[in-house]
C-alpha atoms as a PDB file:
ATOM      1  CA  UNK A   1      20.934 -32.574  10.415  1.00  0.00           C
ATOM      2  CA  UNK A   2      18.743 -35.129   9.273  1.00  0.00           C
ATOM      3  CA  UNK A   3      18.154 -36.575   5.871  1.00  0.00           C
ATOM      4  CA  UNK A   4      14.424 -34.964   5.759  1.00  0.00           C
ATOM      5  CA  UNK A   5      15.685 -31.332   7.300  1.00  0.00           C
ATOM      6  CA  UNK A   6      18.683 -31.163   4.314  1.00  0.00           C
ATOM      7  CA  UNK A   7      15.704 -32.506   1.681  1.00  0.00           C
ATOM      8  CA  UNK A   8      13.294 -30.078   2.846  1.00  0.00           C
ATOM      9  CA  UNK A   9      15.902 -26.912   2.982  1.00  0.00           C
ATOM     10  CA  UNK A  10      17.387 -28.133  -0.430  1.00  0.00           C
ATOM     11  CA  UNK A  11      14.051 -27.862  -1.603  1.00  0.00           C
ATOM     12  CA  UNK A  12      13.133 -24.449  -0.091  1.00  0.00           C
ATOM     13  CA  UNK A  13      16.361 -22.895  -1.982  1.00  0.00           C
ATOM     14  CA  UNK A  14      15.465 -24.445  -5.111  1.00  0.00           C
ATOM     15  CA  UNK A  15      12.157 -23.758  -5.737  1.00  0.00           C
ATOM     16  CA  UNK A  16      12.508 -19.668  -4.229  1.00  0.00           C
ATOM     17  CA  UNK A  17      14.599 -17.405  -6.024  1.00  0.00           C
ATOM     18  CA  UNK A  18      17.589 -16.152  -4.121  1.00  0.00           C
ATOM     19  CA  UNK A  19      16.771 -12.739  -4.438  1.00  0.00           C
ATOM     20  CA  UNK A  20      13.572 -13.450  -2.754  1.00  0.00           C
ATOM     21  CA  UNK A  21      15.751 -14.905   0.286  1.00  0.00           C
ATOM     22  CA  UNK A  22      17.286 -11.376   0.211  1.00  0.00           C
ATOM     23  CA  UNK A  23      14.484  -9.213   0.576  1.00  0.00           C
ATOM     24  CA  UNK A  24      14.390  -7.872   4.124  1.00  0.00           C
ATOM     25  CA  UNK A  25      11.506  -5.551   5.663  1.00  0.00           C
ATOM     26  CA  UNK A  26      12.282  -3.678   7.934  1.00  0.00           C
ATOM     27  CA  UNK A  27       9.405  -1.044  10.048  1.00  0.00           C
ATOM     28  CA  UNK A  28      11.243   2.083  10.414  1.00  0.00           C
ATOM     29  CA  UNK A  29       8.581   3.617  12.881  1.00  0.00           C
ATOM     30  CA  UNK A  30       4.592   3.513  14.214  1.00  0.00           C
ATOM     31  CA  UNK A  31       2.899   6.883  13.959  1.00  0.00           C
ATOM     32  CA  UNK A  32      -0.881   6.713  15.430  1.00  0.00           C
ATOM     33  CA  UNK A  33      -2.383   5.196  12.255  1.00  0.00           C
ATOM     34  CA  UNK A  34       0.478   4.607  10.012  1.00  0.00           C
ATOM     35  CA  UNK A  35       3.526   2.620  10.173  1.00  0.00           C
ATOM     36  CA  UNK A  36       6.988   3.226   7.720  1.00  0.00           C
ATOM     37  CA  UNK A  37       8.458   0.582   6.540  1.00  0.00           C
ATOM     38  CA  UNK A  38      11.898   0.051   4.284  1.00  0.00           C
ATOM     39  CA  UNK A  39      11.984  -3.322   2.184  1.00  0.00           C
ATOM     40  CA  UNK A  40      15.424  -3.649   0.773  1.00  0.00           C
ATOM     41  CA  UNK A  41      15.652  -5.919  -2.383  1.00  0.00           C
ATOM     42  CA  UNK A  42      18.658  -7.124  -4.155  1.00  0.00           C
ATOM     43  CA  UNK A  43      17.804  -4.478  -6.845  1.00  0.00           C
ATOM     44  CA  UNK A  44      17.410  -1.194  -4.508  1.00  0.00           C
ATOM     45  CA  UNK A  45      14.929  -0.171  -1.913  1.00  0.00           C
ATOM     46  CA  UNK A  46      11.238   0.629  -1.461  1.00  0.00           C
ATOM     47  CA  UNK A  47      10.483   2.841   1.543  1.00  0.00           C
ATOM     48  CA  UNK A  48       6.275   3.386   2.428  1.00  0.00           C
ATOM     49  CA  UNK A  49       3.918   4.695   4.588  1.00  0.00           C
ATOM     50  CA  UNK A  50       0.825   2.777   4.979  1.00  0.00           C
ATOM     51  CA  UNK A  51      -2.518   2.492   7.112  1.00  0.00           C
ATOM     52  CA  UNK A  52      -5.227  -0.374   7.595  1.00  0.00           C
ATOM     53  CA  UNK A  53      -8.975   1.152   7.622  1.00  0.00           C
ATOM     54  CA  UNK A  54     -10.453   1.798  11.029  1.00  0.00           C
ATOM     55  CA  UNK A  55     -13.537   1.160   9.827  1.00  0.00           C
ATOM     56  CA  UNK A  56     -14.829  -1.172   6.470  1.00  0.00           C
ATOM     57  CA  UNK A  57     -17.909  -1.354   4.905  1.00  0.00           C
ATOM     58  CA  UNK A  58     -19.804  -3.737   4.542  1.00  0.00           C
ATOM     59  CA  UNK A  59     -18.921  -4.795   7.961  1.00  0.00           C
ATOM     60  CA  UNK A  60     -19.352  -8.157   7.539  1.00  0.00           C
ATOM     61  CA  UNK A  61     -16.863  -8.690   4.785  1.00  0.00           C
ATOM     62  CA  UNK A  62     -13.608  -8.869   6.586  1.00  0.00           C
ATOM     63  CA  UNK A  63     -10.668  -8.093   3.722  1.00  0.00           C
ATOM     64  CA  UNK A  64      -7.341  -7.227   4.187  1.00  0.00           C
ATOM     65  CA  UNK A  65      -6.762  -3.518   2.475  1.00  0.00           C
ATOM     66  CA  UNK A  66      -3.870  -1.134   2.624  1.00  0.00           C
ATOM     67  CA  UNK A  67      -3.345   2.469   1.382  1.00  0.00           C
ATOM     68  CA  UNK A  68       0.443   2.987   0.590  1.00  0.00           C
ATOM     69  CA  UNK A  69       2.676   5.657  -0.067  1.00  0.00           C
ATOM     70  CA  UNK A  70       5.332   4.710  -1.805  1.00  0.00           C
ATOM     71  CA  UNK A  71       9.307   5.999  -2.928  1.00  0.00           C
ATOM     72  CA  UNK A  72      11.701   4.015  -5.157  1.00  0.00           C
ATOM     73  CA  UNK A  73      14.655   5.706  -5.342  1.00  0.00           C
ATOM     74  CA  UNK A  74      16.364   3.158  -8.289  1.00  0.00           C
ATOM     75  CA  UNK A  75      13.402   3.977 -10.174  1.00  0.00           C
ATOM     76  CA  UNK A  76      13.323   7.651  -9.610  1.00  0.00           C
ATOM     77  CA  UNK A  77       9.554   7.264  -8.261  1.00  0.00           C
ATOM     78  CA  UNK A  78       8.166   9.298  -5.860  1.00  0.00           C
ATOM     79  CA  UNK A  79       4.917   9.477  -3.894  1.00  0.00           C
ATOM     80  CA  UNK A  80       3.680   6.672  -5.356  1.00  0.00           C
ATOM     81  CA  UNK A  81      -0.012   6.056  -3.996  1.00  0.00           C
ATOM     82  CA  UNK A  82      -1.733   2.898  -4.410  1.00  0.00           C
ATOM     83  CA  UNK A  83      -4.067   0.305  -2.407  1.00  0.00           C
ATOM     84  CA  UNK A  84      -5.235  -2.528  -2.105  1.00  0.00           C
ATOM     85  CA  UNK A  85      -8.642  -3.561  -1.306  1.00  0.00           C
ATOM     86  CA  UNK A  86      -8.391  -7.223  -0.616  1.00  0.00           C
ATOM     87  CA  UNK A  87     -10.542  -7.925  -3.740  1.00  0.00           C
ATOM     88  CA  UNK A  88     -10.061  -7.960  -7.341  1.00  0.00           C
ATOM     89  CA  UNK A  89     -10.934  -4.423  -8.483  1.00  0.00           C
ATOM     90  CA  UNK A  90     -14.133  -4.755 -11.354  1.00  0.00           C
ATOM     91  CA  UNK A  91     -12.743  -2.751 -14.164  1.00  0.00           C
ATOM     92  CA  UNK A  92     -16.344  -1.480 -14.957  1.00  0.00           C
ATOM     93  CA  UNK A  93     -16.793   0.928 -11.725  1.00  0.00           C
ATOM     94  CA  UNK A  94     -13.915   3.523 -10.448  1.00  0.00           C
ATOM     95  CA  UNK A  95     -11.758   3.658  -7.572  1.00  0.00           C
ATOM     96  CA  UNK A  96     -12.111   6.739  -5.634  1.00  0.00           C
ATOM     97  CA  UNK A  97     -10.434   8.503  -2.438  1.00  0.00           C
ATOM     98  CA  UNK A  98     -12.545  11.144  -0.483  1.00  0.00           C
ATOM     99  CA  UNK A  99     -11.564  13.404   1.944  1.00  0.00           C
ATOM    100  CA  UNK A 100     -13.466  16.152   3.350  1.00  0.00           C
ATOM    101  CA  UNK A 101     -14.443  18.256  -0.069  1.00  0.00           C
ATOM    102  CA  UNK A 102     -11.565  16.522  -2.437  1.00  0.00           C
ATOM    103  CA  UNK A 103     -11.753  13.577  -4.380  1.00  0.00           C
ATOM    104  CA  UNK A 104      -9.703  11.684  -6.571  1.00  0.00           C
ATOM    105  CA  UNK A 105      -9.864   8.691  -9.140  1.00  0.00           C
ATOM    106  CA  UNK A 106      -7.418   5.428  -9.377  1.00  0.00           C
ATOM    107  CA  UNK A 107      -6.702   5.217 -12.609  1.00  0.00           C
ATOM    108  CA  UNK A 108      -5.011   1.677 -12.925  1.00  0.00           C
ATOM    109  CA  UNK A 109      -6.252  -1.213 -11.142  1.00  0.00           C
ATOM    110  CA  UNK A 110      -4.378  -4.686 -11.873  1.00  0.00           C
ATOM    111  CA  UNK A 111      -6.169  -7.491  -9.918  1.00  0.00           C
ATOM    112  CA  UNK A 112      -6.070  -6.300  -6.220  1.00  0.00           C
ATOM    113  CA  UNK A 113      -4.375  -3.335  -6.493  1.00  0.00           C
ATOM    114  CA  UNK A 114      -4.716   0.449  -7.861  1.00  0.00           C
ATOM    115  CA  UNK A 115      -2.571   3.584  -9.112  1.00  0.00           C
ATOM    116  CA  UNK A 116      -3.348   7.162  -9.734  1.00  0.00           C
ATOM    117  CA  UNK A 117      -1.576   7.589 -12.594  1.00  0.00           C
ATOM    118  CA  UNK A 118      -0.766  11.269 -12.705  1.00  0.00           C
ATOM    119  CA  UNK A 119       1.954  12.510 -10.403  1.00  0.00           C
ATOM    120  CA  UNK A 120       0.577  15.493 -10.177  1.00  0.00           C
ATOM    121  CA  UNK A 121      -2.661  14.555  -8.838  1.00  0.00           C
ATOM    122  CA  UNK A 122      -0.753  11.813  -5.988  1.00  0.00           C
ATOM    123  CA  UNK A 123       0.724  15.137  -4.947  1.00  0.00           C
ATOM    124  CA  UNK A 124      -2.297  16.618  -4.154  1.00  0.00           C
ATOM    125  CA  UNK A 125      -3.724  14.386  -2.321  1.00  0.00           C
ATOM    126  CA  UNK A 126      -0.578  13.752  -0.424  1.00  0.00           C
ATOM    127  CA  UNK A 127      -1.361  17.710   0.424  1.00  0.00           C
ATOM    128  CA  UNK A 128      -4.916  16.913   1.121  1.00  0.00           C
ATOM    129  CA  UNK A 129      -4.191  13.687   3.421  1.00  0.00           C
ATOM    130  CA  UNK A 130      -1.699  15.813   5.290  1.00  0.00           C
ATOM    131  CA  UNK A 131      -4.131  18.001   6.164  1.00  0.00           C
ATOM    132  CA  UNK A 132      -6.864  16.015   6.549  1.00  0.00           C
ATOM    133  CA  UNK A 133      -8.313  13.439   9.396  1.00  0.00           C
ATOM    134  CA  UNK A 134      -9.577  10.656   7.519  1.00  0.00           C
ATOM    135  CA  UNK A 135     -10.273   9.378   4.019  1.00  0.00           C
ATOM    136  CA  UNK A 136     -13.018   7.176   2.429  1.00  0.00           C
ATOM    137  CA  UNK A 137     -11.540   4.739  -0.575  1.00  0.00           C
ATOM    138  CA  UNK A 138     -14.806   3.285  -2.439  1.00  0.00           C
ATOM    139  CA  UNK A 139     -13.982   0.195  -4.942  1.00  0.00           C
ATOM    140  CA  UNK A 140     -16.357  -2.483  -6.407  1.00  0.00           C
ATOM    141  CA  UNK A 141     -15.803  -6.051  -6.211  1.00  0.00           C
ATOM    142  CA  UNK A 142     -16.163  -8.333  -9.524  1.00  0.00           C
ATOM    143  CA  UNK A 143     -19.355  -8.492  -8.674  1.00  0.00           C
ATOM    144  CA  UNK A 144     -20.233  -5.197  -8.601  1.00  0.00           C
ATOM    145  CA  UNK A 145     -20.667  -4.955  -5.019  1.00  0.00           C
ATOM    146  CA  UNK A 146     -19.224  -1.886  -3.182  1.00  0.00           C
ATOM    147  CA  UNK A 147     -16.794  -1.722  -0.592  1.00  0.00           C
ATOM    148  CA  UNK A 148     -15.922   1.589   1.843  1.00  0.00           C
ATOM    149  CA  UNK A 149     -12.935   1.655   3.476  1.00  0.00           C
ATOM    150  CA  UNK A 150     -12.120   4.612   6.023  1.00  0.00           C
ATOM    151  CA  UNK A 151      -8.583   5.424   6.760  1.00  0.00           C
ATOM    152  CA  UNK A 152      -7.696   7.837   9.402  1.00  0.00           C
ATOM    153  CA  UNK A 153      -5.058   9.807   8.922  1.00  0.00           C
ATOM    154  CA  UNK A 154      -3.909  10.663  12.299  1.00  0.00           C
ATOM    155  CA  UNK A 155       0.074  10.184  11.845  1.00  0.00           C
ATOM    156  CA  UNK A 156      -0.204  10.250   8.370  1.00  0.00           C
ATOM    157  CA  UNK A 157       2.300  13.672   7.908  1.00  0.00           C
ATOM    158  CA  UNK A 158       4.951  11.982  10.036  1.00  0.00           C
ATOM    159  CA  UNK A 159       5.086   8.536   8.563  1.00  0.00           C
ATOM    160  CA  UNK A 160       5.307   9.924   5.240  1.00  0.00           C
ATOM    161  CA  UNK A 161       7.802  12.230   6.134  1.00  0.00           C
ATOM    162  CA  UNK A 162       9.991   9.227   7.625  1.00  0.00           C
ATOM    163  CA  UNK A 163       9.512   7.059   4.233  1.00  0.00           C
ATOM    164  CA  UNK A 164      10.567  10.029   2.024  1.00  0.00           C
ATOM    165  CA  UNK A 165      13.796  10.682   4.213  1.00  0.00           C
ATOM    166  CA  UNK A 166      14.119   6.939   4.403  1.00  0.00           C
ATOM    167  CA  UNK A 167      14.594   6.706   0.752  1.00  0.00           C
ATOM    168  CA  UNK A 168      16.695   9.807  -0.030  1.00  0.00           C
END
């Protein structure tokens, strides 16, 4: 190995935590729409469904958004629902999920991401995605813009089912 490769990997392992060399994801299965996926970490494991938007609005800003279901069994969480948008959320205007006559608020946002943070309510609309074929998450940028993102929900029951057994 030469001088450079050693500096370079020397360098790599110094400035990244070990623990962060650790993580591993691993996609437990595809479902239409959603995928599972397990990432082990050195302190326990996260297992989630998630989904990319079929369709985004406006269509000509491109951003990378996620809806998540989410179990941490070291933390004793359960369906944990959250996005991400691909924007900072502006705290002025609220995050909402639609589907069919149901709606719900994100409570939390924290940069690019949001939370519903009643339990309760991720449980019902867990019940209300499982039955449903598609939901419409409207955020704001920082600029006050706003953003539609439909999610279908086709294979939505069965990924969820495969991150909840994943983590039990």
């Amino acid at each position: 190995m030469s001088i450079k490769n050693k500096f370079i990997i020397s360098t790599i392992l110094i400035l990244f935590p070990f623990d962060l060399l650790a993580e591993e994801v691993k996609k437990v299965g595809k479902f239409k729409d959603w995928e599972t996926l397990v990432l082990t970490k050195s302190d326990g494991i996260v297992c989630f469904a998630q989904s990319k938007p079929v369709l985004q609005s406006p269509k000509n800003n491109k951003r990378d958004s996620r809806l998540f279901v989410s179990f941490r069994p070291g933390e004793k969480i359960k369906d944990e629902i959250s996005l991400t948008a691909g924007y900072e959320f502006n705290t002025q205007n609220s995050i909402t999920a639609k589907s069919g006559k149901f709606k719900y608020k994100f409570d939390i946002s924290q940069e690019n991401f949001a939370w519903i943070a009643d339990n309760k309510v991720e449980k019902k609309m867990i019940r209300t995605m499982k039955k449903g074929s598609r939901i419409m998450i409207s955020g704001y940028n920082s600029s006050g813009s706003q953003t539609i993102d439909h999610y279908s929900l086709l294979g939505f029951t069965k990924a969820y089912n495969e991150a909840k057994k994943s983590c039990s």
